[in-house]
C-alpha atoms as a PDB file:
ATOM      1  CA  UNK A   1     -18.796 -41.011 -41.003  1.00  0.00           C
ATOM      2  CA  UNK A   2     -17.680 -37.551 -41.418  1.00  0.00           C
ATOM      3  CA  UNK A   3     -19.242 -35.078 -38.779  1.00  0.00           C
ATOM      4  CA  UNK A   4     -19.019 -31.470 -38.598  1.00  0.00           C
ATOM      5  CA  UNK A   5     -17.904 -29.681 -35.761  1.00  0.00           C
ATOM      6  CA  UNK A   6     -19.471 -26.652 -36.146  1.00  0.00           C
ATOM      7  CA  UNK A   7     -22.790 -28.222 -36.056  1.00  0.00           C
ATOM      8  CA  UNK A   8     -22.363 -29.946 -33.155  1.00  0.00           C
ATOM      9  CA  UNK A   9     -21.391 -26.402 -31.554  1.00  0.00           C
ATOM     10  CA  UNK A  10     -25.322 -26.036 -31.998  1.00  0.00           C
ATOM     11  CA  UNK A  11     -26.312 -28.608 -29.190  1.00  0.00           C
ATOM     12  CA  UNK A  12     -22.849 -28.445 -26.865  1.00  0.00           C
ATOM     13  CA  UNK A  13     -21.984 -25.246 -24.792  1.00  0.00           C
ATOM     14  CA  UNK A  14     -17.963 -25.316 -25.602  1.00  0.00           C
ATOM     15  CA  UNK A  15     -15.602 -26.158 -27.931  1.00  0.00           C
ATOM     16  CA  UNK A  16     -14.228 -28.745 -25.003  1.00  0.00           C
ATOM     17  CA  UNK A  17     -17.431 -30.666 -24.747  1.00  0.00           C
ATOM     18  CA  UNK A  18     -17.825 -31.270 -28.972  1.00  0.00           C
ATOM     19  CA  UNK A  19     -13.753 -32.537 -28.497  1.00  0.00           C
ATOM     20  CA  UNK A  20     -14.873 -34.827 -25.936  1.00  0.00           C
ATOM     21  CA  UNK A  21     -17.699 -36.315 -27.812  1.00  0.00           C
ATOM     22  CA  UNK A  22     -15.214 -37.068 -31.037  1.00  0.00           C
ATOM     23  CA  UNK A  23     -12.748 -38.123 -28.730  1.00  0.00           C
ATOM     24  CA  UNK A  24     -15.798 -40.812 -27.543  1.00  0.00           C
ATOM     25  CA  UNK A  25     -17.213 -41.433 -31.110  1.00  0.00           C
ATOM     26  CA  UNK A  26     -13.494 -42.141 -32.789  1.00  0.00           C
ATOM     27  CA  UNK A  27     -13.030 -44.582 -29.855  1.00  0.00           C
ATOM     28  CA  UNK A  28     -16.173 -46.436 -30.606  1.00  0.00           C
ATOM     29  CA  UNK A  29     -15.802 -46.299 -34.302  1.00  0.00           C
ATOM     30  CA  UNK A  30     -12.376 -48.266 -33.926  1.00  0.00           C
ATOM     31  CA  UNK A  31     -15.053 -51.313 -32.413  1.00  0.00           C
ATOM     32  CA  UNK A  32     -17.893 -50.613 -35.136  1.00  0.00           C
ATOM     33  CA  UNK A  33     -17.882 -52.861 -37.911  1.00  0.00           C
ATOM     34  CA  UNK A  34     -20.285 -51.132 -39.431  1.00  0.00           C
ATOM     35  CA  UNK A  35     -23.866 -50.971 -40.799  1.00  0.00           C
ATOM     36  CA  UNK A  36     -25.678 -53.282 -42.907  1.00  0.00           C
ATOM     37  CA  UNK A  37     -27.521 -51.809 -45.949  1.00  0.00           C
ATOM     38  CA  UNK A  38     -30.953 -52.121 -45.704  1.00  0.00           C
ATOM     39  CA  UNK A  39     -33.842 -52.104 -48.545  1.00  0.00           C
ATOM     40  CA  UNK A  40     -37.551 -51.773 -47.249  1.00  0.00           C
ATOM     41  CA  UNK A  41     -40.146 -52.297 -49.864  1.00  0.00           C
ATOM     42  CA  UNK A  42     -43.242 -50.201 -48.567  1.00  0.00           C
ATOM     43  CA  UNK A  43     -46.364 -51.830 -50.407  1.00  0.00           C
ATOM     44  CA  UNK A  44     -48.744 -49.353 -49.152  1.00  0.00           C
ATOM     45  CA  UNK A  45     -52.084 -49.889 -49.886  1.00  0.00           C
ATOM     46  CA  UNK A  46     -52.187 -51.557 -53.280  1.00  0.00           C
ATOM     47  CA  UNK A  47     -52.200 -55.331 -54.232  1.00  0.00           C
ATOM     48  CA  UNK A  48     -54.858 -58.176 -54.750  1.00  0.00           C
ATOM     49  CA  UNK A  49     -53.862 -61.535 -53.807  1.00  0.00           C
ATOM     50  CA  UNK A  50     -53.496 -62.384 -57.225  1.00  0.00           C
ATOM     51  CA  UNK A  51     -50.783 -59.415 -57.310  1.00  0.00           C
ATOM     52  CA  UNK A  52     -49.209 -60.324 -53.983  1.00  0.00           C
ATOM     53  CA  UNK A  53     -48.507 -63.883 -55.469  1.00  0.00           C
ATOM     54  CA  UNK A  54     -46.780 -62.363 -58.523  1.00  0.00           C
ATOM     55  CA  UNK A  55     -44.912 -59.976 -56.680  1.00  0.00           C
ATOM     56  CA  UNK A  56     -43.983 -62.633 -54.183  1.00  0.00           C
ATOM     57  CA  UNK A  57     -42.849 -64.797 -56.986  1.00  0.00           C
ATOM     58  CA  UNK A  58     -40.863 -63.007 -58.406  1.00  0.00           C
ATOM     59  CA  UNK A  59     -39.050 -61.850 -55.342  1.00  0.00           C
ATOM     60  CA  UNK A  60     -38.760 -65.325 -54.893  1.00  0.00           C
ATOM     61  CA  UNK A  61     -36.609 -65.858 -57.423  1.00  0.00           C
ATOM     62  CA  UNK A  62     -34.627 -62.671 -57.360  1.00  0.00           C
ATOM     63  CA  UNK A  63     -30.828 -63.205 -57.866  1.00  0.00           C
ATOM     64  CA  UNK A  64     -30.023 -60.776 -54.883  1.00  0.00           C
ATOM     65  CA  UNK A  65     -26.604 -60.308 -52.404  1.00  0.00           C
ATOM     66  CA  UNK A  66     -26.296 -62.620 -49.129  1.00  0.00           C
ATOM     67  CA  UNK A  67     -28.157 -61.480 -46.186  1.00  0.00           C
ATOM     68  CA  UNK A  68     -24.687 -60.330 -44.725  1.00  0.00           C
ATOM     69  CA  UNK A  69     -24.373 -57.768 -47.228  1.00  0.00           C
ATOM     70  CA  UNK A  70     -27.800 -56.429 -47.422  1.00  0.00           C
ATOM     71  CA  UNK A  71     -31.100 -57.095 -44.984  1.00  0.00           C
ATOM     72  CA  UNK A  72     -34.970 -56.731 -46.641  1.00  0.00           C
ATOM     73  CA  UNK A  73     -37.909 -55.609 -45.625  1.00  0.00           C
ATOM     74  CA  UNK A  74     -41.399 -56.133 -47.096  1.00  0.00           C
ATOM     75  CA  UNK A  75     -44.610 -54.233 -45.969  1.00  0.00           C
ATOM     76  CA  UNK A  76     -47.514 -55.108 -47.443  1.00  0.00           C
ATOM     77  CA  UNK A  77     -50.900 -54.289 -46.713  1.00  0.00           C
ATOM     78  CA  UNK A  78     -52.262 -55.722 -43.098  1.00  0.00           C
ATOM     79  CA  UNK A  79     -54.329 -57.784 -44.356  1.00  0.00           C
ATOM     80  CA  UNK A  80     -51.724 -59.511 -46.438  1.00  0.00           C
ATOM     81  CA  UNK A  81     -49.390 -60.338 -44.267  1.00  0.00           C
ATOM     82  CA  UNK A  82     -49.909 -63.902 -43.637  1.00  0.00           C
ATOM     83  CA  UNK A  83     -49.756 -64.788 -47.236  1.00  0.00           C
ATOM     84  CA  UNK A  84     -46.780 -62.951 -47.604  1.00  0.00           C
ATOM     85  CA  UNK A  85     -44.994 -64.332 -44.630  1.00  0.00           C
ATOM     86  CA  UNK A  86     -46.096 -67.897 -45.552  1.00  0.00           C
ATOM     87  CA  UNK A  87     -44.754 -67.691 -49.032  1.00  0.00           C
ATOM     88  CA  UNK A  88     -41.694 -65.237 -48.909  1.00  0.00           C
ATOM     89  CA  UNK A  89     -38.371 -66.321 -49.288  1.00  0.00           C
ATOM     90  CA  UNK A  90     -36.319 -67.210 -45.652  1.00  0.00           C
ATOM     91  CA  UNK A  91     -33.839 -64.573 -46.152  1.00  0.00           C
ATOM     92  CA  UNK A  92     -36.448 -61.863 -46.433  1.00  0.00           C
ATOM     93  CA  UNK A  93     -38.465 -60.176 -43.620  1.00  0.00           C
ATOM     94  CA  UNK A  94     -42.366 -58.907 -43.544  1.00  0.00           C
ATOM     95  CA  UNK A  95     -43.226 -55.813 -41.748  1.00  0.00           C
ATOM     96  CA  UNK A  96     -46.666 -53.787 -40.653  1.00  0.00           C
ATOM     97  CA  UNK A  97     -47.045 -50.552 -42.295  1.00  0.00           C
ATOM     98  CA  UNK A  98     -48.407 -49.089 -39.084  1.00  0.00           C
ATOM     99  CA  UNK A  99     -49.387 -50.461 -35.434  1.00  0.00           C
ATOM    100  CA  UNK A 100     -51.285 -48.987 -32.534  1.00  0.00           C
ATOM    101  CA  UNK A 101     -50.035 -47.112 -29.737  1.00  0.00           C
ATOM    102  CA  UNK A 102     -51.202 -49.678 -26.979  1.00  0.00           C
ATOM    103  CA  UNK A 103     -52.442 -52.957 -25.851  1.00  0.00           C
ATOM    104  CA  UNK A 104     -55.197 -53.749 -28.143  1.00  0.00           C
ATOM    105  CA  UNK A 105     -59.214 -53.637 -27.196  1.00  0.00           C
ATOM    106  CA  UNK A 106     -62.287 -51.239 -28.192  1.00  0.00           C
ATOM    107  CA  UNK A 107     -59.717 -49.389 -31.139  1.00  0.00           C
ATOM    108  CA  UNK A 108     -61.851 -50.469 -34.079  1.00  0.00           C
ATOM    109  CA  UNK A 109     -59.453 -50.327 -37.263  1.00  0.00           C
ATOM    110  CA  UNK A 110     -56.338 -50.553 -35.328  1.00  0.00           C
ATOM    111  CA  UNK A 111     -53.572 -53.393 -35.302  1.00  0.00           C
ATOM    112  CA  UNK A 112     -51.688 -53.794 -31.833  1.00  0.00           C
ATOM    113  CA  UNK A 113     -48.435 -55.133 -31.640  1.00  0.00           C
ATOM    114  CA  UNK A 114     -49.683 -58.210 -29.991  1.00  0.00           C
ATOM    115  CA  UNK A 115     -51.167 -58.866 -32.943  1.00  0.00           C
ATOM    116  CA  UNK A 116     -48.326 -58.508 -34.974  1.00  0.00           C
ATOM    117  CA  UNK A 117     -45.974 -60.444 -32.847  1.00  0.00           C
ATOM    118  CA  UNK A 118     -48.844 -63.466 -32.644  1.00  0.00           C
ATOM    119  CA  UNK A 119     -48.683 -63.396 -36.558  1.00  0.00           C
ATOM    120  CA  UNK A 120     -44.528 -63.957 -36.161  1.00  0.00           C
ATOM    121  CA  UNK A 121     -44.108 -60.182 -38.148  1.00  0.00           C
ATOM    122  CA  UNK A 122     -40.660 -58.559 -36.870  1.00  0.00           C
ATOM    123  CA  UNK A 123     -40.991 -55.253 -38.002  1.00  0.00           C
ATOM    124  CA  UNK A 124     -43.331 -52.547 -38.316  1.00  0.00           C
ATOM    125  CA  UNK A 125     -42.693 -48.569 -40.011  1.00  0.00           C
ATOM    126  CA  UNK A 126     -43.987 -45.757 -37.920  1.00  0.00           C
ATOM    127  CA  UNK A 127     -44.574 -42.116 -38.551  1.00  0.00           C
ATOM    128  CA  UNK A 128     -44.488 -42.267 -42.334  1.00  0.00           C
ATOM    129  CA  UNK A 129     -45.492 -38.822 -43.872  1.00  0.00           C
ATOM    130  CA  UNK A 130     -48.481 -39.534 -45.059  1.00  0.00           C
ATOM    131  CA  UNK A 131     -49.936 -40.441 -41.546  1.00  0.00           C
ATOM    132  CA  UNK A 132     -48.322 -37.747 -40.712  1.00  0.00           C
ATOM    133  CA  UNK A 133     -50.193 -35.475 -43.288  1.00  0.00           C
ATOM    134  CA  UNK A 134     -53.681 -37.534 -43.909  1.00  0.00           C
ATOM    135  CA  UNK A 135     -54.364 -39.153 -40.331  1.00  0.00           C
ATOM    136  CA  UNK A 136     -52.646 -36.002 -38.166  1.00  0.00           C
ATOM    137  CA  UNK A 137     -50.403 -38.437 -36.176  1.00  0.00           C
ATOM    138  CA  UNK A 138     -48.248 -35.954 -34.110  1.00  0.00           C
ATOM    139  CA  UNK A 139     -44.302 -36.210 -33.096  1.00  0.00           C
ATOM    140  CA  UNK A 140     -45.616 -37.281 -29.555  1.00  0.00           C
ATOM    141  CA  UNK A 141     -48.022 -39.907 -30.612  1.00  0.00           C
ATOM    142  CA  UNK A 142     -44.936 -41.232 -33.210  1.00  0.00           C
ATOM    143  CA  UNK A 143     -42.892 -41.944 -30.118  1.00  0.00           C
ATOM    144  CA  UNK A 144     -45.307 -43.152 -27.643  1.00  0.00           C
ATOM    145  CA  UNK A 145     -46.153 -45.626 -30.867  1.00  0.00           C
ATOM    146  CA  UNK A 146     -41.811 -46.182 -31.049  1.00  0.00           C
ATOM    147  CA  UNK A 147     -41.580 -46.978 -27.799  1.00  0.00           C
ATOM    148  CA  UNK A 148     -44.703 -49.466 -27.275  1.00  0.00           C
ATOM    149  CA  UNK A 149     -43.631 -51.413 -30.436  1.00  0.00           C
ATOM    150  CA  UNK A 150     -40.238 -52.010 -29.260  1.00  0.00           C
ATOM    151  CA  UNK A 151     -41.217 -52.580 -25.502  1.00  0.00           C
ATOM    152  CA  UNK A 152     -43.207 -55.575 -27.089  1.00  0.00           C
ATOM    153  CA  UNK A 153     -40.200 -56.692 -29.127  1.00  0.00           C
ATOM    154  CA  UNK A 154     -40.849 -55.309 -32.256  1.00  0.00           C
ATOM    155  CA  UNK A 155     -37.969 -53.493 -34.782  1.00  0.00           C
ATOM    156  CA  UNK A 156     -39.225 -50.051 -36.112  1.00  0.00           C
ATOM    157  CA  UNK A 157     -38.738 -48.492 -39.176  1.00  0.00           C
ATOM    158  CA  UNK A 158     -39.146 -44.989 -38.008  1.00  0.00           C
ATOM    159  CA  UNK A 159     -39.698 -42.014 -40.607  1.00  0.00           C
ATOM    160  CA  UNK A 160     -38.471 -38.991 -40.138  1.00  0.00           C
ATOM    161  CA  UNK A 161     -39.123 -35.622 -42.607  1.00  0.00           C
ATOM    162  CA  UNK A 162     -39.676 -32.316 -44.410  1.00  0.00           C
ATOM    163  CA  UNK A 163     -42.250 -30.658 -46.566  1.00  0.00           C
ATOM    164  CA  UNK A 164     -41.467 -28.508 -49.485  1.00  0.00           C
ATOM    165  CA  UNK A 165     -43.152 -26.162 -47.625  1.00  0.00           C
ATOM    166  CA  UNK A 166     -40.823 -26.520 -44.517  1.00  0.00           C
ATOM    167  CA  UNK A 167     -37.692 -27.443 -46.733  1.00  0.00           C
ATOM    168  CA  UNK A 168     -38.057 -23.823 -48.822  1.00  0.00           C
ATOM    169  CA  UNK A 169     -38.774 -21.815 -45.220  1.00  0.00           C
ATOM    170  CA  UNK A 170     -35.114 -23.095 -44.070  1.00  0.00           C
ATOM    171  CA  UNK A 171     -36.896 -25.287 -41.038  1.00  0.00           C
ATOM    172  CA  UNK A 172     -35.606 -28.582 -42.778  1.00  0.00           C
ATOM    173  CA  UNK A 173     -33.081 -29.934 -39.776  1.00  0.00           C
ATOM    174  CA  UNK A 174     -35.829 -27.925 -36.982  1.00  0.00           C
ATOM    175  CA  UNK A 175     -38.154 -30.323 -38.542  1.00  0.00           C
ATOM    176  CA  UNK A 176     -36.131 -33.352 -38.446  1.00  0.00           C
ATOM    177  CA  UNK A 177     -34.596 -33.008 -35.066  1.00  0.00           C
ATOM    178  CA  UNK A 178     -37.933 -32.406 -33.458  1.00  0.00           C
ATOM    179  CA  UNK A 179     -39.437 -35.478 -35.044  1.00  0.00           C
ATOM    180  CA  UNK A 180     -36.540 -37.370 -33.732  1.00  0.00           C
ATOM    181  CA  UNK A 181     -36.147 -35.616 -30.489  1.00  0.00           C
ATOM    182  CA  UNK A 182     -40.105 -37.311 -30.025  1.00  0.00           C
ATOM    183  CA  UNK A 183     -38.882 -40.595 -30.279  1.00  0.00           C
ATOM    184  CA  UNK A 184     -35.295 -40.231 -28.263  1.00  0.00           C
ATOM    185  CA  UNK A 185     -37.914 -39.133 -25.619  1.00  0.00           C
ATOM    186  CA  UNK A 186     -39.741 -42.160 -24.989  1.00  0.00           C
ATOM    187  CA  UNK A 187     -36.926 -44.788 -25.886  1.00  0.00           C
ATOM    188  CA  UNK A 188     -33.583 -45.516 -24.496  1.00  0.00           C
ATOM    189  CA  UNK A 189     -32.122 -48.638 -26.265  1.00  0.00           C
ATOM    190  CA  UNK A 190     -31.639 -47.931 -30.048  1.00  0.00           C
ATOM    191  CA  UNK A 191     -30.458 -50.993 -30.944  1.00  0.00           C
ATOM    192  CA  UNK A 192     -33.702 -51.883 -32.806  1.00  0.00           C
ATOM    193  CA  UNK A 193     -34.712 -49.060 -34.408  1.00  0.00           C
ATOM    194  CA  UNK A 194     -33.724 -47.705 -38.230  1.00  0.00           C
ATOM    195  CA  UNK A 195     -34.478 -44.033 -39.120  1.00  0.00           C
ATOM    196  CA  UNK A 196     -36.158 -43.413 -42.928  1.00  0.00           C
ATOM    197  CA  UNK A 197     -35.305 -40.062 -43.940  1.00  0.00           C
ATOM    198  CA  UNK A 198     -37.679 -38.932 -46.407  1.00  0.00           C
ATOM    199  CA  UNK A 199     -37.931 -35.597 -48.218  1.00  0.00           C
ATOM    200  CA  UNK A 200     -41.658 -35.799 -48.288  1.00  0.00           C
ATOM    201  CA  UNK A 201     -41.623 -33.713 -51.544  1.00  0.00           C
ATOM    202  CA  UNK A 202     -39.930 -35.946 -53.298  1.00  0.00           C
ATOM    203  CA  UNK A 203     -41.851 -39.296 -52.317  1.00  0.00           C
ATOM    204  CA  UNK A 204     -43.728 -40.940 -55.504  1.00  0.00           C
ATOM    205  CA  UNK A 205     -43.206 -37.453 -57.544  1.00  0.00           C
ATOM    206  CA  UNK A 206     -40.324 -39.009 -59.052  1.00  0.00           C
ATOM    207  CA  UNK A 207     -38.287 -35.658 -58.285  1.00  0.00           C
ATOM    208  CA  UNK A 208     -35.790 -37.708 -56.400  1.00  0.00           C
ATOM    209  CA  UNK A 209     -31.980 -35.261 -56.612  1.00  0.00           C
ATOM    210  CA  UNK A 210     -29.786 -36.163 -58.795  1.00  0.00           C
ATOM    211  CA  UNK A 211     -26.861 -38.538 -56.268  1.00  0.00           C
ATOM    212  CA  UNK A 212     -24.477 -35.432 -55.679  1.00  0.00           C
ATOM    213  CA  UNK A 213     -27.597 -33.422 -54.745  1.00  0.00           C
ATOM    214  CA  UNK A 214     -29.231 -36.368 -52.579  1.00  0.00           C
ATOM    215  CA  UNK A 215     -25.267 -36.443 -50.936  1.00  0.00           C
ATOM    216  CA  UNK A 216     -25.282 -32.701 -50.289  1.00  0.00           C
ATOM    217  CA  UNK A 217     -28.842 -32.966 -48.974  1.00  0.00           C
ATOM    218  CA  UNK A 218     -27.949 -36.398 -46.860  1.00  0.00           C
ATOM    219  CA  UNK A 219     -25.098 -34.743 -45.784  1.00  0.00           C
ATOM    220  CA  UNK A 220     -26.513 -31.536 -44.815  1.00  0.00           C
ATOM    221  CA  UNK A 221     -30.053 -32.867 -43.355  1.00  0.00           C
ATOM    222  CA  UNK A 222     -28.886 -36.725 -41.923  1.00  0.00           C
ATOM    223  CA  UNK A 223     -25.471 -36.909 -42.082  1.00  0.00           C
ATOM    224  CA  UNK A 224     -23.566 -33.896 -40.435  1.00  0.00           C
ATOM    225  CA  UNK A 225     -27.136 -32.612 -38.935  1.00  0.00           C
ATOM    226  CA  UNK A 226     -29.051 -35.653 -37.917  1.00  0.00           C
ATOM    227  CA  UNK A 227     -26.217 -37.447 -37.155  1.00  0.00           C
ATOM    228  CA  UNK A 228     -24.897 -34.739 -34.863  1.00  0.00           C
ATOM    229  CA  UNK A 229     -27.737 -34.584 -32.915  1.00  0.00           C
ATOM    230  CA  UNK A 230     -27.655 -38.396 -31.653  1.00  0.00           C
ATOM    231  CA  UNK A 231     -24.012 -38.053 -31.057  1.00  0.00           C
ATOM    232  CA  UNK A 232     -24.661 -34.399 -28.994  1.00  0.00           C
ATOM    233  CA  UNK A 233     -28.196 -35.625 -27.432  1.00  0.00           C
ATOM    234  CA  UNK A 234     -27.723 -39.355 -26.775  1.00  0.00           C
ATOM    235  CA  UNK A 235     -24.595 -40.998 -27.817  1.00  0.00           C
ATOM    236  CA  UNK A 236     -21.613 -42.185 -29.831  1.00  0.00           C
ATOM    237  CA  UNK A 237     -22.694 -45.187 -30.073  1.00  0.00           C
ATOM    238  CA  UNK A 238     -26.161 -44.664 -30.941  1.00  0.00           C
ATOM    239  CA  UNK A 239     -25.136 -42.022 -33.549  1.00  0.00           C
ATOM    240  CA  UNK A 240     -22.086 -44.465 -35.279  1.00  0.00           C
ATOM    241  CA  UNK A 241     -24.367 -47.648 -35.040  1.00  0.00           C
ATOM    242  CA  UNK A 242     -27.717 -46.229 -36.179  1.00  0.00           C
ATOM    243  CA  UNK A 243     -28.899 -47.169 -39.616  1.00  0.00           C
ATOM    244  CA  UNK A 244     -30.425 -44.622 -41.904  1.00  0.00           C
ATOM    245  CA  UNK A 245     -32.605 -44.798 -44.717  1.00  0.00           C
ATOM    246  CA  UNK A 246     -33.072 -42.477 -47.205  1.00  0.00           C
ATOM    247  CA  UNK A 247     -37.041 -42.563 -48.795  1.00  0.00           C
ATOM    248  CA  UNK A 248     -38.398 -40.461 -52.106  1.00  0.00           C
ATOM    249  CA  UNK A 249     -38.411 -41.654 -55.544  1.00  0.00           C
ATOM    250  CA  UNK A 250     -35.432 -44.263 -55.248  1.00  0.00           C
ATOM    251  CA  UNK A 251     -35.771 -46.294 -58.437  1.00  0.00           C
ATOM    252  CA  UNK A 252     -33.484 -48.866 -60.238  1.00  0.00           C
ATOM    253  CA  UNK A 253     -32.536 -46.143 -62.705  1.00  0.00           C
ATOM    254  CA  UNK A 254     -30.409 -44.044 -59.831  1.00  0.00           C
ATOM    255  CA  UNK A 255     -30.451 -46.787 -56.683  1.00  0.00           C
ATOM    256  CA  UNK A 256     -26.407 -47.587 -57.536  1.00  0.00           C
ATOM    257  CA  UNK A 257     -25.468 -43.954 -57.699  1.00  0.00           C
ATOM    258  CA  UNK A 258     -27.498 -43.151 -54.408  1.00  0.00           C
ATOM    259  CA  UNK A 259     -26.366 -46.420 -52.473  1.00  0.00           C
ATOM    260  CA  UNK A 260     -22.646 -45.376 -53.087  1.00  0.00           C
ATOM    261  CA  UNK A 261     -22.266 -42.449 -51.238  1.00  0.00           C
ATOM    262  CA  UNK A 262     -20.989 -43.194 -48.080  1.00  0.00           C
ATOM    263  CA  UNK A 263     -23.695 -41.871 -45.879  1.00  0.00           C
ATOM    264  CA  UNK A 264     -26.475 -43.756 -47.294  1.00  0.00           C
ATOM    265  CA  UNK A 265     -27.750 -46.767 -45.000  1.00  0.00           C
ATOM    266  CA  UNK A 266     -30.666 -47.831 -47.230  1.00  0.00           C
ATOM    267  CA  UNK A 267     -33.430 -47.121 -48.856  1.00  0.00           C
ATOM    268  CA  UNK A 268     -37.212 -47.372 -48.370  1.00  0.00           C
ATOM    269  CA  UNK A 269     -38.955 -47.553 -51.182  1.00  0.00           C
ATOM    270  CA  UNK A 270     -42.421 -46.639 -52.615  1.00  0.00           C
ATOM    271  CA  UNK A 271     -43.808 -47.511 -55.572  1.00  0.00           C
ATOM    272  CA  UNK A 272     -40.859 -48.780 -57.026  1.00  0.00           C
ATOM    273  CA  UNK A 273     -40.898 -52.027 -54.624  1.00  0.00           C
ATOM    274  CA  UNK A 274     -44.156 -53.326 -56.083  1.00  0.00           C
ATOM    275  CA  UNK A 275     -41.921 -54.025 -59.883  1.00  0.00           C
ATOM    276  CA  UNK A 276     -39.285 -55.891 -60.592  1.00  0.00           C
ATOM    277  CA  UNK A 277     -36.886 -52.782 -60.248  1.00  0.00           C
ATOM    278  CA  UNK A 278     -37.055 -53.674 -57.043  1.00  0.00           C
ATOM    279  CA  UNK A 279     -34.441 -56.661 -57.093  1.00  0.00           C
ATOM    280  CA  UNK A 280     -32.149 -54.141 -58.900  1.00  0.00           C
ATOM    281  CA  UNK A 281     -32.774 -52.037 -56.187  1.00  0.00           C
ATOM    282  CA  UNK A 282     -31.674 -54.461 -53.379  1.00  0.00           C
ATOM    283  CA  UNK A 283     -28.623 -55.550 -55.684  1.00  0.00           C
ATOM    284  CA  UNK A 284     -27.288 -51.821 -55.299  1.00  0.00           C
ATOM    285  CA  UNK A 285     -26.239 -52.915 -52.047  1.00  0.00           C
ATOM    286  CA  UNK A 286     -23.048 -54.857 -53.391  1.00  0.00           C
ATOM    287  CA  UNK A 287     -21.599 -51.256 -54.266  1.00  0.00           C
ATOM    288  CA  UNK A 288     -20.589 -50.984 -50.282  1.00  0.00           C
ATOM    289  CA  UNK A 289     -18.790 -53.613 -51.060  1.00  0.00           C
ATOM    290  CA  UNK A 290     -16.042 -51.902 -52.947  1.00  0.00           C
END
């Protein structure tokens, strides 16, 4: 983990108080053994149960590295997670695509996180773009959802962002670090939460960057940026230890040359997770291996 300086500058008043936190973050870093890759297969809303089975199946008997090397996530639709859960391998883990922001009651169309946790599902994503974009879920209501969902025991998958639109106008890191800022808000333990980074423009357009542009973005964006904020606004610890994702077009045609930069945690995938490139994509974990 390779964090610059100068952006830290940004968020600390002196030169003495960005030494300090290094100082802090190379001390913990000498403890940190450090972060599983993780592969979340976002489902979205697509599937019959006739699909589900096949895609189940053949997860099923995926040829894919130990669950020390790399952890996965499923997210299917809501209404089938029970099949999923029943029939998934052990070693693999179901998650909600979306839950509500409170105890349940008179929310028609909502899933609480009672609900979830009654059905025995772990994990749930939050604040994906597109309820972002289509159901005008703000930063604020993100968090608040964050922090119910892992007050009730939940993990969270938490998505984080820019447009095209934002990305061309320069605002990409404002963007991000206000999205994130939303959540740091309302939530003090971070041990259960991963961040998804996506580039919104590039999700299901298939105009994923090529790895060295994806690395100078990740580097730029999560990396040096995103990663600099945790370290400058909540800790080393938080910013060494927390896992991120990186979302938009990740396919088994680039996954090994994306999973082997250094600053990629995992990926959440799209469209990609609902075909067999998905297993390829999970086996591009070994490459942290080398």
């Amino acid at each position: 983990m390779v964090f610059e300086k100068t952006s830290l500058l940004k968020y600390q008043r002196s030169e003495a108080a960005v030494e300090t936190l290094f100082n802090r973050l190379r001390d913990y870093r000498q403890r940190e053994m450090g972060r599983k890759f993780i592969v979340g297969g976002n489902w979205k809303c697509n599937g019959t149960v006739d699909e589900v089975k096949k895609i189940v199946s053949t997860l099923n008997a995926g040829d894919v590295p130990s669950g020390d090397v790399v952890e996965v996530v499923v997210s299917p639709p809501f209404v089938f997670l029970p099949l999923v859960k029943s029939s998934l391998r052990t070693d693999f883990h179901v998650a909600a695509q979306n839950c509500w922001v409170k105890k349940g009651g008179a929310f028609t169309g909502e899933i609480s996180a009672e609900m979830l946790l009654n059905l025995e599902v772990p994990w749930v994503i939050l604040g994906h773009s597109e309820r972002r974009a289509l159901l005008n879920e703000s930063n604020e209501f993100v968090g608040e959802k964050v922090a119910y969902a892992l007050s009730k025991g939940l993990k969270v998958i938490a998505c984080v962002g820019e447009t095209l639109e934002q990305r061309e106008s320069g605002s990409t890191m404002e963007v991000v670090a206000a999205q994130t800022k939303a959540i740091a808000d309302k939530i003090s333990d971070w041990t259960n939460v991963v961040l998804a980074y996506e580039p919104v423009w590039a999700i299901g357009t298939g105009k994923v960057a090529t790895p060295d542009q994806a690395q100078e973005m990740w580097n730029k964006l999560v990396h040096s940026e995103l990663r600099s904020w945790l370290l400058a606004h909540i800790s080393p610890e938080v910013a060494a230890s927390t896992r991120i994702m990186y979302g938009g077009s990740v396919s088994g045609a680039n996954c090994k040359e994306l999973a082997a930069k250094p600053d990629v945690d995992g990926f959440l995938v799209g469209g990609a997770s609902l075909k067999p490139e998905f297993i390829d994509i999970i086996k591009s974990a070994e490459v942290k291996k080398c």
